[in-house]
C-alpha atoms as a PDB file:
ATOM      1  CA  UNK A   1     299.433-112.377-135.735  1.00  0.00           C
ATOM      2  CA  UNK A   2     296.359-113.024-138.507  1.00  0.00           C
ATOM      3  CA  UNK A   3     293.796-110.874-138.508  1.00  0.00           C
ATOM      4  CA  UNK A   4     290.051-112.082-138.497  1.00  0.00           C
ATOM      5  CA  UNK A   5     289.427-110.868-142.265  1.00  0.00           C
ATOM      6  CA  UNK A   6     285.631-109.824-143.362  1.00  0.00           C
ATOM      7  CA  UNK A   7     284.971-110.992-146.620  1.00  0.00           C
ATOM      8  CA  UNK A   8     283.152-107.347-147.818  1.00  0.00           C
ATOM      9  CA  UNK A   9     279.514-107.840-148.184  1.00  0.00           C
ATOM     10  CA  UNK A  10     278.481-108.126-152.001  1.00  0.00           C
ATOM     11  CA  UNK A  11     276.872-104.941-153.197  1.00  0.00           C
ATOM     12  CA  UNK A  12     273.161-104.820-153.890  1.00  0.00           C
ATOM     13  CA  UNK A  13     271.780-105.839-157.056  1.00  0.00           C
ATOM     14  CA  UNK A  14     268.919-103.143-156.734  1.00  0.00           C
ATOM     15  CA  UNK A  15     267.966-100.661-154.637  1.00  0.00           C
ATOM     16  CA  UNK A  16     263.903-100.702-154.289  1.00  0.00           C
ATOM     17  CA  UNK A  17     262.027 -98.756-151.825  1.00  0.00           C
ATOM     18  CA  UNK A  18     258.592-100.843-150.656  1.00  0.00           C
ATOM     19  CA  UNK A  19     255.425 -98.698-149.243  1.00  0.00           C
ATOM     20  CA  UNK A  20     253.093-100.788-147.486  1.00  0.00           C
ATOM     21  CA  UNK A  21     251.098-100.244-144.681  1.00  0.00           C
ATOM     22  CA  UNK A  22     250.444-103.910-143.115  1.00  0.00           C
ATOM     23  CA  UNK A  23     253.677-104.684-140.780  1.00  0.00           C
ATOM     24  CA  UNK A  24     253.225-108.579-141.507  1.00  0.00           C
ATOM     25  CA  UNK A  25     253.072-108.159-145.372  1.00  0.00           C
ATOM     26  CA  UNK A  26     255.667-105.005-145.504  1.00  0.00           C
ATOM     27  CA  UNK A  27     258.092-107.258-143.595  1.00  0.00           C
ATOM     28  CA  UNK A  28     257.468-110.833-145.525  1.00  0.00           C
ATOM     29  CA  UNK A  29     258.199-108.847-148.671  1.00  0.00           C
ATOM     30  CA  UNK A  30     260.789-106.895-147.368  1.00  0.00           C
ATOM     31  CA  UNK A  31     262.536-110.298-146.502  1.00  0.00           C
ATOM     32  CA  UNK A  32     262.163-112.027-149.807  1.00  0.00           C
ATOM     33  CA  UNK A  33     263.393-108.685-151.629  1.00  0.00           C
ATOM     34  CA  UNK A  34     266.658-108.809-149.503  1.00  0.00           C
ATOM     35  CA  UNK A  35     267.301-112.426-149.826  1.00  0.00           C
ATOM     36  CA  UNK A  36     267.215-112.038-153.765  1.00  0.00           C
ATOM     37  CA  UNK A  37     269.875-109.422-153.479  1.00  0.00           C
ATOM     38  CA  UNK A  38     267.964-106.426-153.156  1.00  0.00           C
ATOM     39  CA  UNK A  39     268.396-103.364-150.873  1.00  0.00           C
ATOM     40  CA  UNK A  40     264.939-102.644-149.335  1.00  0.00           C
ATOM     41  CA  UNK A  41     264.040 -99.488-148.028  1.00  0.00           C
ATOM     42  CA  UNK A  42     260.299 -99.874-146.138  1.00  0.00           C
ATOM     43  CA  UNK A  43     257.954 -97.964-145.136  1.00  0.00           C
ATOM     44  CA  UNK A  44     254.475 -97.780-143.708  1.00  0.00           C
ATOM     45  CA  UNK A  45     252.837 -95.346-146.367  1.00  0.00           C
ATOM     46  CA  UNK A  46     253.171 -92.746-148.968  1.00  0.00           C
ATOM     47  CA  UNK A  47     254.075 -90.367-146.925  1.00  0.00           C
ATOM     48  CA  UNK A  48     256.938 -91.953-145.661  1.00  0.00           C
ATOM     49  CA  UNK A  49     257.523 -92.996-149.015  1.00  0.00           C
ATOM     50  CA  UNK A  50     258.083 -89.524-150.464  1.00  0.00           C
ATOM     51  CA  UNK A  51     260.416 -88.583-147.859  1.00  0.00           C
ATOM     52  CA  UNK A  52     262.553 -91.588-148.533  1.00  0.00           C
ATOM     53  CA  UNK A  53     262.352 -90.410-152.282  1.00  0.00           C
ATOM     54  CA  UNK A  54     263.915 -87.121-151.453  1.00  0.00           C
ATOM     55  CA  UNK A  55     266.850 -88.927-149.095  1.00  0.00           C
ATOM     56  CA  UNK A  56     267.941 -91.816-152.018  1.00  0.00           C
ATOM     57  CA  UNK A  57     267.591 -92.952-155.069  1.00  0.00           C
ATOM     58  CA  UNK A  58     265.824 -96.054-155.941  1.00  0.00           C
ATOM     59  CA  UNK A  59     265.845 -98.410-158.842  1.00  0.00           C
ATOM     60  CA  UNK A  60     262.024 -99.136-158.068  1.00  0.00           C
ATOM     61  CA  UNK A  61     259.114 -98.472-156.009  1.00  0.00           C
ATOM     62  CA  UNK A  62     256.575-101.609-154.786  1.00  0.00           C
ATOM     63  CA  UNK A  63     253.793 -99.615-153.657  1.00  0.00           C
ATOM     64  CA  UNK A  64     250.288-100.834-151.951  1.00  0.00           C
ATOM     65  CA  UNK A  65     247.291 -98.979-153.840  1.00  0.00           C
ATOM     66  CA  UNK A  66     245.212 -97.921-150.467  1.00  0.00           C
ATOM     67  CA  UNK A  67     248.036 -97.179-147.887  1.00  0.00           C
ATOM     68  CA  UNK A  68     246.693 -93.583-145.024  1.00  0.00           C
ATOM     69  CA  UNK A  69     247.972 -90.286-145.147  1.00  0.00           C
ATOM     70  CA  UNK A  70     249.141 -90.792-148.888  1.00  0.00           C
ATOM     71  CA  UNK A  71     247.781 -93.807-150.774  1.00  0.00           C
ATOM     72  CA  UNK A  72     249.801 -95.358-153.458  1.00  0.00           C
ATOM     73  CA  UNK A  73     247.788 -94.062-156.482  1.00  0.00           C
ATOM     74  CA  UNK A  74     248.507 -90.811-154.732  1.00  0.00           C
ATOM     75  CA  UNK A  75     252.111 -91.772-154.704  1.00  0.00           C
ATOM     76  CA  UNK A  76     252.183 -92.779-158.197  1.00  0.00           C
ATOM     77  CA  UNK A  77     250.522 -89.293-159.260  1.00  0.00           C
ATOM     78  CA  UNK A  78     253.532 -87.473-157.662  1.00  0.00           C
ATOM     79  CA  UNK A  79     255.839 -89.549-158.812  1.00  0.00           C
ATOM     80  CA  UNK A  80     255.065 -89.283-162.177  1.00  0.00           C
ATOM     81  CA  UNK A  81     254.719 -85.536-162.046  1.00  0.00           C
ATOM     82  CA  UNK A  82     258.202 -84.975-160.480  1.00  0.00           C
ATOM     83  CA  UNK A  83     260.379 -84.650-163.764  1.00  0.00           C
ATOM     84  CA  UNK A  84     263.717 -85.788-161.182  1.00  0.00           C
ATOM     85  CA  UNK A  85     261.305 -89.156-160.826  1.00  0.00           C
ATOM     86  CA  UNK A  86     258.629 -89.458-163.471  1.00  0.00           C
ATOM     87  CA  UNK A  87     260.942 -92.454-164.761  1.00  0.00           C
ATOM     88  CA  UNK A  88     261.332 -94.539-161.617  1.00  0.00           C
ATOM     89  CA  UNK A  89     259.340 -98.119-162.950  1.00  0.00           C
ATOM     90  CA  UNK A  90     256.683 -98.548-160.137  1.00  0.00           C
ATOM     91  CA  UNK A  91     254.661-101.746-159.036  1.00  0.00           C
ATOM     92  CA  UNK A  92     251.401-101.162-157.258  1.00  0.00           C
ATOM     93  CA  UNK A  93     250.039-103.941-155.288  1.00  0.00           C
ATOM     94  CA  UNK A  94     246.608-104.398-154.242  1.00  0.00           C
ATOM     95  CA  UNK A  95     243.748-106.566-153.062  1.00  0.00           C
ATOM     96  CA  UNK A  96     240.994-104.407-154.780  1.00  0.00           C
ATOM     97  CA  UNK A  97     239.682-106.285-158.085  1.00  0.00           C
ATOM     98  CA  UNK A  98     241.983-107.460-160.626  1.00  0.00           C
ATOM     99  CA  UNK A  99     240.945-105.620-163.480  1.00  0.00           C
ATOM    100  CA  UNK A 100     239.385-102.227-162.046  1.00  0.00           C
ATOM    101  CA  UNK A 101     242.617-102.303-160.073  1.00  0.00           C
ATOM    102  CA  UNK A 102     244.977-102.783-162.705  1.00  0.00           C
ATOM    103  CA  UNK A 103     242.911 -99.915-164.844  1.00  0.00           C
ATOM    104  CA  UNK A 104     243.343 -97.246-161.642  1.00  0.00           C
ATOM    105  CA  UNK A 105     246.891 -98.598-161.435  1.00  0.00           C
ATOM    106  CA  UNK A 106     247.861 -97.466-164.935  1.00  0.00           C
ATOM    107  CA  UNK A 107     245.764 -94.642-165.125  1.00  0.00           C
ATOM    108  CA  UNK A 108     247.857 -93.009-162.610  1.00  0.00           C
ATOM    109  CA  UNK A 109     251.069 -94.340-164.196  1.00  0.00           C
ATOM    110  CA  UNK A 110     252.025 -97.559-162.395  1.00  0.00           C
ATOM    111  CA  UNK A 111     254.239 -99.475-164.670  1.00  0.00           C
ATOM    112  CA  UNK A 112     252.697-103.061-163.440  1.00  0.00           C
ATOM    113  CA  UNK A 113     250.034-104.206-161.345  1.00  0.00           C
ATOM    114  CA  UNK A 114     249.495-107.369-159.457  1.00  0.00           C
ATOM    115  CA  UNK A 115     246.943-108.641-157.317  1.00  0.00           C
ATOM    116  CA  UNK A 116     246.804-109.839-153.636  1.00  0.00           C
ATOM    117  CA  UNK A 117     247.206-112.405-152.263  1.00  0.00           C
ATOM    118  CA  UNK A 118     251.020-112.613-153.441  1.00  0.00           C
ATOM    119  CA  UNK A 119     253.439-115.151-152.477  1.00  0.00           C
ATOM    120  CA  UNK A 120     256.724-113.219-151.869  1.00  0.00           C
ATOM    121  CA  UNK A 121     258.297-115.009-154.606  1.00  0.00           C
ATOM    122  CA  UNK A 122     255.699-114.175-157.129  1.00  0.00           C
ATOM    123  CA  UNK A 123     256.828-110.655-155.757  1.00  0.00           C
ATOM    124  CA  UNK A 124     260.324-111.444-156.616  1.00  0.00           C
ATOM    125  CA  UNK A 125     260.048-112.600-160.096  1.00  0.00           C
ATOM    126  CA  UNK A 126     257.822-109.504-160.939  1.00  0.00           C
ATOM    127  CA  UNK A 127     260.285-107.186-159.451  1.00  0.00           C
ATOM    128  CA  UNK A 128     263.452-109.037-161.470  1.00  0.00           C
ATOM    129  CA  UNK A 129     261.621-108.866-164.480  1.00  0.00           C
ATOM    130  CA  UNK A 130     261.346-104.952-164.084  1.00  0.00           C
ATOM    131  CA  UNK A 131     264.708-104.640-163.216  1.00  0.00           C
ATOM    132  CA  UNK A 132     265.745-106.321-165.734  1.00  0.00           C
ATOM    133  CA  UNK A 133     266.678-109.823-164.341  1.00  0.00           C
ATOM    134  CA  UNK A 134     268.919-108.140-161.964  1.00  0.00           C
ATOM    135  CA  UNK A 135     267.667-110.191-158.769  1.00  0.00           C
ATOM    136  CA  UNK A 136     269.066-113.290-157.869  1.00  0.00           C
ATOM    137  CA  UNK A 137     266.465-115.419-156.388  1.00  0.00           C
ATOM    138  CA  UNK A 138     268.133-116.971-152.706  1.00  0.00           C
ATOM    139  CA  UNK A 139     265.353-118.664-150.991  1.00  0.00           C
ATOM    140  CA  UNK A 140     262.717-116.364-152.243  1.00  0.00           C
END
C-alpha cells in the first residue's frame, strides 16, 4: 500500500515581523509578504510588536510610523537601543508627508522609509531589496 506523500513545504526565504494597526492594510501586506516567500509575523501595534521581538527572531521589521499604545518611531527607538536588536534593518511606513516623514523616520533609526499609499508589491520589492534579493516575487 502507497502512502499519500507530502512534498515538505519549502522553507521561508525571510522571516519579517509587520506592525500595523489597520486590519485591511496589515492583512493585504501580510498576504503579498507570504506569497513572495516570506514568513510574516503581524501584529496590530508596537506593543505587540515588542513582545513578538522577545519570542523570535526576525530578519526585518515593516513598521507603521503612528500605530496606539507604542507607535513605530517608538518602536524604532527601542529597537535601536536594545544592543540584542539595534541591527535588525527596519522599514517604517507612513502616510504623514514624504519628506518630514522620512526625516522622523531616520532620526529614530529606520533604515528606509516609504510613503502611503503603497501597492503591496511596491512593498515587496522594498522589502527584497533590504533583504538582500532574498524574496521571490509569486503574485505579489
Amino acid at each position: 500500500m502507497e502512502e499519500d506523500v507530502v512534498p515538505p513545504r519549502a522553507a521561508p526565504l525571510a522571516s519579517v515581523l509587520l506592525a500595523e494597526d489597520d486590519p485591511d492594510i496589515r492583512d493585504l501586506f501580510a498576504m503579498a509578504l507570504e506569497g513572495a516567500g516570506a514568513a510574516v509575523t503581524a501584529v496590530a501595534d508596537g506593543s505587540q510588536a515588542l513582545a513578538a521581538l522577545e519570542d523570535a527572531t526576525f530578519d526585518l521589521l515593516v513598521t507603521d510610523m503612528w500605530m496606539p499604545k507604542v507607535s513605530g518611531l517608538d518602536l524604532c527607538k527601542r529597537l535601536r537601543a536594545d544592543p540584542a536588536l539595534r541591527e535588525l534593518p527596519v522599514l517604517m511606513v507612513s502616510a504623514y508627508g514624504r519628506l518630514r516623514g522620512r526625516e522622523e523616520a531616520m532620526l529614530v533609526g529606520a533604515t528606509e522609509y516609504v510613503q502611503k499609499p503603497l501597492r503591496p508589491s511596491q512593498l515587496v520589492s522594498k522589502v527584497d531589496a533590504m533583504l538582500g534579493g532574498r524574496l521571490v516575487a509569486r503574485g505579489a
